[in-house]
Each structure stands twice: as structure tokens, then as C-alpha cells.
Protein backbone atom coordinates (compact mmCIF):
# COMPACT_ATOMS: atom_id res chain seq x y z
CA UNK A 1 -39.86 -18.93 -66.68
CA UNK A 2 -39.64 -22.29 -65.45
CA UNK A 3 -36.83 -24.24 -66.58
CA UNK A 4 -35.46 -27.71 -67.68
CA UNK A 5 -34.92 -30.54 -64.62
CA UNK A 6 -31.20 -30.47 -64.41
CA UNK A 7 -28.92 -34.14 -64.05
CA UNK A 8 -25.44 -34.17 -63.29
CA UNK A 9 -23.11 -37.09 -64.42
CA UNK A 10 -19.67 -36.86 -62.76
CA UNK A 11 -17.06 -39.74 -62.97
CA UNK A 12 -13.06 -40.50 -63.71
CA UNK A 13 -11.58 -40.90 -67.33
CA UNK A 14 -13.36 -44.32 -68.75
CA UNK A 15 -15.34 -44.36 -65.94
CA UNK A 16 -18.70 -44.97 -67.90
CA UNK A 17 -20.07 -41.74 -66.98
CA UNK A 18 -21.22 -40.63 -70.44
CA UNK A 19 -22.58 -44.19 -71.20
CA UNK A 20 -25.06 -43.49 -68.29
CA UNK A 21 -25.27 -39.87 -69.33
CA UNK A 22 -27.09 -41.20 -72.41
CA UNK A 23 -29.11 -43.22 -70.29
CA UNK A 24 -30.40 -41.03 -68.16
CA UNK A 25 -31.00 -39.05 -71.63
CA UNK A 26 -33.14 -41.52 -73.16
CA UNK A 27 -34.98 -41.78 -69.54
CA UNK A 28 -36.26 -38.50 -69.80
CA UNK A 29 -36.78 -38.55 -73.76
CA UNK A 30 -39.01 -41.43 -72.68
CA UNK A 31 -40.69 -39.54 -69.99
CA UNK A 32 -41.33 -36.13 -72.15
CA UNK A 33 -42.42 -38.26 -74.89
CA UNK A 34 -39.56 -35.98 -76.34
CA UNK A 35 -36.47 -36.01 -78.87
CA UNK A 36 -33.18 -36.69 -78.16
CA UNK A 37 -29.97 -33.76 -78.84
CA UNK A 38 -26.42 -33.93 -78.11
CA UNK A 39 -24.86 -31.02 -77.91
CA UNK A 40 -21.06 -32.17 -78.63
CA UNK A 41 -18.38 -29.79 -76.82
CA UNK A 42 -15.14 -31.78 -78.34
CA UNK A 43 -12.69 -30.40 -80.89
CA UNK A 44 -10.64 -33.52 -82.82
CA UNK A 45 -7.55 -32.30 -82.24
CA UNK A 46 -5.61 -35.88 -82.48
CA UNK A 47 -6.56 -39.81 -83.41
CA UNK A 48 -7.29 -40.64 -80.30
CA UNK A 49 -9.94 -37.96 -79.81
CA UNK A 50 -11.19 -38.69 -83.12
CA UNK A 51 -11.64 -42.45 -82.17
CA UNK A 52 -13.16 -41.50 -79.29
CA UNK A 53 -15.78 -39.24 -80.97
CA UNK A 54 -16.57 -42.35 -83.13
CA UNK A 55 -16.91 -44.64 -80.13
CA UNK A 56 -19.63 -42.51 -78.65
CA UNK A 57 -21.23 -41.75 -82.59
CA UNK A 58 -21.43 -45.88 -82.79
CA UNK A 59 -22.85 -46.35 -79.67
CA UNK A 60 -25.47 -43.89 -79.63
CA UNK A 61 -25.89 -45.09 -83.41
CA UNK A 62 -26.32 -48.38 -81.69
CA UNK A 63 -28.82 -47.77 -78.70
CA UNK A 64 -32.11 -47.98 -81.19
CA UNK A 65 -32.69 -44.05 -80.38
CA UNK A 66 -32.46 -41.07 -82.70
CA UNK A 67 -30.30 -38.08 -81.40
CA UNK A 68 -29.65 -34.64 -83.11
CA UNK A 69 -26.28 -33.65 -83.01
CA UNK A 70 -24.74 -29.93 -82.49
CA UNK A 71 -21.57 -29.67 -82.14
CA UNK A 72 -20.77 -26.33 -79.87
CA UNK A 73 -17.12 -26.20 -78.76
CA UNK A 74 -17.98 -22.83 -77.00
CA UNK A 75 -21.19 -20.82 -76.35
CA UNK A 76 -23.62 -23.60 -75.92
CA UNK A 77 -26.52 -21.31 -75.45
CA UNK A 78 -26.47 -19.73 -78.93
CA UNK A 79 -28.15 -23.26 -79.69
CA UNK A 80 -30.97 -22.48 -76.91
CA UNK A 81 -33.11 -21.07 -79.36
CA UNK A 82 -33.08 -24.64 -81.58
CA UNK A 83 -35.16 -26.67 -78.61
CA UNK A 84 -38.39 -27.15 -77.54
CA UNK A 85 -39.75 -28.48 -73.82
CA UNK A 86 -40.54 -31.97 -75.53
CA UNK A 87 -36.22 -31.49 -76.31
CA UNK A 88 -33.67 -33.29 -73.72
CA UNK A 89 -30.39 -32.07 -74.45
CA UNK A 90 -27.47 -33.91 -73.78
CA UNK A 91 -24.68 -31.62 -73.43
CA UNK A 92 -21.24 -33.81 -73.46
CA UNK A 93 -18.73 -32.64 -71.76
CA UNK A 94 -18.37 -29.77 -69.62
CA UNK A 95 -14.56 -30.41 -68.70
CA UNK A 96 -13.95 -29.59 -72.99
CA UNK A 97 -16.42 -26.93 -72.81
CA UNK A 98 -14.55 -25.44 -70.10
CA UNK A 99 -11.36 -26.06 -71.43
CA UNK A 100 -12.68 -24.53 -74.55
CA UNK A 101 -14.09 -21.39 -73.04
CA UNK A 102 -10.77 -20.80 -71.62
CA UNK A 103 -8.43 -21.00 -74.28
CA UNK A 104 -10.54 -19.00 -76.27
CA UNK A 105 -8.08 -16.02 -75.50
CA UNK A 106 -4.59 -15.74 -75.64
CA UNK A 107 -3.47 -15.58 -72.02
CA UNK A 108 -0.78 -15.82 -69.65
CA UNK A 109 -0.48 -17.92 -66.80
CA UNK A 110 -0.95 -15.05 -64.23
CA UNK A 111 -4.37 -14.05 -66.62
CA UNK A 112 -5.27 -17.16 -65.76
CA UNK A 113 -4.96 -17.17 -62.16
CA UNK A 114 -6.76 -14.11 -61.80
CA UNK A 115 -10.40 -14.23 -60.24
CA UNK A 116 -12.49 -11.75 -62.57
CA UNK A 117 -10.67 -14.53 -65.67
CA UNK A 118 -12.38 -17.60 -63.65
CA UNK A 119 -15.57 -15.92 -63.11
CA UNK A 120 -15.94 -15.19 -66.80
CA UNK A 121 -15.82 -18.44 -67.92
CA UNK A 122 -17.89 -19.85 -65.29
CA UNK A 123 -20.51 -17.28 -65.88
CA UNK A 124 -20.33 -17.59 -69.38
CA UNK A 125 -21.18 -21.61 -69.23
CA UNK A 126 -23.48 -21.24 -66.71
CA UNK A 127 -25.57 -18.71 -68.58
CA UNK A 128 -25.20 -20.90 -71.41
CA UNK A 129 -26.33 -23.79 -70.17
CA UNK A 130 -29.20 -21.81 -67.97
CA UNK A 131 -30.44 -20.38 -71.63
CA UNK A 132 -30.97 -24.17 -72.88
CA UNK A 133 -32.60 -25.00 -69.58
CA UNK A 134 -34.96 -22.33 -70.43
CA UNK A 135 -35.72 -23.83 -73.75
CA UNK A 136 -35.73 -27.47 -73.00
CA UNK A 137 -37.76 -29.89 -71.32
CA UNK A 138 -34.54 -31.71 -69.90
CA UNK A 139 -30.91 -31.48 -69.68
CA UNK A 140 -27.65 -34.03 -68.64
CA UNK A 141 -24.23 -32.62 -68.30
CA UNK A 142 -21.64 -34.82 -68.16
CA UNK A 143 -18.63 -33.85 -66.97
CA UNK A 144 -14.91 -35.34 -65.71
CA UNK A 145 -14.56 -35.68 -61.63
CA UNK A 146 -10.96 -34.38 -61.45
CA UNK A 147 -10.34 -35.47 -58.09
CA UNK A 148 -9.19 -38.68 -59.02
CA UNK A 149 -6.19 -36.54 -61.31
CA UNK A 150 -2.83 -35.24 -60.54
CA UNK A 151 -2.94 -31.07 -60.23
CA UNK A 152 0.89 -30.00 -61.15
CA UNK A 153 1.02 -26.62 -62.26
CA UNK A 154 -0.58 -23.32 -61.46
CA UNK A 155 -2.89 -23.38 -65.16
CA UNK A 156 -4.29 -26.98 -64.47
CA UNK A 157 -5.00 -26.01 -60.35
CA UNK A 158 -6.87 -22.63 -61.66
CA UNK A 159 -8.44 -24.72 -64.50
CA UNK A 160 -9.68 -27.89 -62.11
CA UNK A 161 -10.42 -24.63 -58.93
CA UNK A 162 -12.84 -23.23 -61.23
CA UNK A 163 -14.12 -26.84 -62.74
CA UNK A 164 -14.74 -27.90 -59.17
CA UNK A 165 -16.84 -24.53 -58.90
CA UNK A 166 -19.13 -25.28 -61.99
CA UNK A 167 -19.59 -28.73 -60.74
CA UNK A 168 -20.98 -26.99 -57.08
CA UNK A 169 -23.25 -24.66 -58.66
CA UNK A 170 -24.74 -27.54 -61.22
CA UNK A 171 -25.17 -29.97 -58.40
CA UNK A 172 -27.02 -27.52 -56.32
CA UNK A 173 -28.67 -26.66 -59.49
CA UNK A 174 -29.63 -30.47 -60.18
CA UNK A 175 -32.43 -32.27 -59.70
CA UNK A 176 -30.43 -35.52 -59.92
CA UNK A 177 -26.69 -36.20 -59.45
CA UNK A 178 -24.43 -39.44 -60.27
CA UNK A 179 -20.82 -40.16 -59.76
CA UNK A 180 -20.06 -43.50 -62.10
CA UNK A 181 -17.20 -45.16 -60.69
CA UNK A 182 -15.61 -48.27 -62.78
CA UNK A 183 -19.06 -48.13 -64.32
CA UNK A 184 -21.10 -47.84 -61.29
CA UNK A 185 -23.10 -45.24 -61.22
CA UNK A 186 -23.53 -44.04 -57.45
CA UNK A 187 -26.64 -41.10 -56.80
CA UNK A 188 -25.75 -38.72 -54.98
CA UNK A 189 -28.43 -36.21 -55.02
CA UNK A 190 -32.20 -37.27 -56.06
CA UNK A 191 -34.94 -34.82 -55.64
CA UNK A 192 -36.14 -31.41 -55.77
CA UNK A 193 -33.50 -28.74 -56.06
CA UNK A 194 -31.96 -26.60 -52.94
């Protein structure tokens, strides 16, 4: 089964990157002659994620475009079913989804660290996102770049090891990748898949 051209948006906190997620979105709505869904990964856990949420609800509100929004804070393919190949699907962000993936059990910090732990979660959002691929006519992932953060602790160095693994995989995955820096978005992939 063929599945859904793949782009990658990678940048810093308030780098811009989902602002050109939605972008690249509405490029390939435009191209499919498609609809528009964002599949929302947050939880509101404080005010400032809650203003946040309604930063990105105004400006999508804003951009003259019509999106469908799912909010999926784990197990983003049980939505795969819900899209058709005229669907892009926007899925925003995979740093919460994985964050929420691996929280969803109760575990220590040496659980954590252990390899069979990581490669659960990643397979679990990669199949996820794979099974909307399947579905859809397009998907973005946006996602943090963690490089440009601090790694103290053994939790956040397991939790950015295995972040900087899903972002490999995606990329190679991709059909088009973009690092936005201070709003810049840079390509760095553009064409077929390896």
C-alpha cells in the first residue's frame, strides 16, 4: 500500500517551526485539492500551555483555512481510520506525543533507561504515525530539535536518546525536511525518500 509523502519540521522552542508546519500543511491541502486535520498531541496541564494551545487555535482560526481537529495525546493511529488520501494531517508535536507515550506507565528511572522501554515507545509512534500515512494523502510532523537544550539527568538523556532516534527514522522516512531557526526555515532534505 502506498503511503502518505512524509515532511519533517524540526526547530528550537519559539522557533516558528509549527507556524511553517501549517504552511507546509496548507501547501499540500492545496496540492491534493484536500482537507486540512490537526491531530493535537498536547495535554493543558498549566496556563501557559493552555495559552499556548489558544495561540495556535487563533492562528490557524486566522489563516482563511478550515482544519479538523483531533486531539490524540497518545496512540495517534487509532485516528488512521478517520482520513482519506484527499486528508493532510498535521500531527503537532511529536516531542508531547513522545513525552506522552512514555509516561503512560508508572516507571522508574532505571525502566526508563532500559532499551526494550525505548524501543516500545518508538515503535509504538512510529506504527502510529505509519497507520495515518497509510490512510492519508499527506502528513507534517512537527517536532522540538533538542539539541539546542540542556540534557541533566539520566530520564531527560534517555527521553531526548530516543527523541533523536524518531527524528532519524522520520527524516529518512521524509520526503521533505526543515529545521526553522529564529523563524527561518532551512531544507534540509527535498526529494524522493532513501
Amino acid at each position: 500500500m502506498e503511503k502518505a509523502e512524509l515532511t519533517v519540521i524540526l526547530g528550537g522552542v519559539r522557533s516558528g517551526k509549527s507556524g511553517e508546519a501549517e504552511k507546509q500543511a496548507v501547501l499540500e491541502a492545496e496540492r491534493l485539492e484536500g482537507s486540512l486535520h490537526y491531530i493535537a498531541c498536547g495535554k493543558v496541564t498549566d496556563e501557559e500551555m493552555a495559552a499556548r494551545v489558544r495561540a495556535h487555535q487563533k492562528e490557524r482560526e486566522g489563516s482563511g483555512k478550515v482544519w479538523t481537529t483531533w486531539e490524540q495525546p497518545v496512540q495517534v493511529g487509532a485516528l488512521s481510520s478517520r482520513f482519506t488520501k484527499k486528508d493532510v494531517i498535521l500531527v503537532d508535536c511529536l516531542t508531547t506525543l513522545l513525552t506522552n507515550e512514555w509516561f503512560a506507565s508508572d516507571l522508574t528511572d532505571e525502566e526508563w533507561g532500559h532499551p526494550s522501554f525505548q524501543a516500545k515507545v518508538k515503535q509504538t509512534i512510529c506504527t502510529g504515525i505509519e497507520e495515518i500515512r497509510k490512510s492519508a494523502g499527506a502528513v507534517v510532523v512537527v517536532s522540538n530539535e533538542l539539541a539546542y537544550e540542556p540534557l541533566n539527568g539520566s530520564l531527560v538523556f534517555y527521553y531526548a536518546k530516543t527523541l533523536g532516534e524518531l527524528h532519524q527514522y522520520l527524516i529518512e522516512e521524509a520526503t521533505l525536511a526543515v529545521l526553522v531557526e529564529h523563524g527561518c526555515p532551512l531544507i534540509k532534505k527535498k526529494g524522493a525518500t532513501t
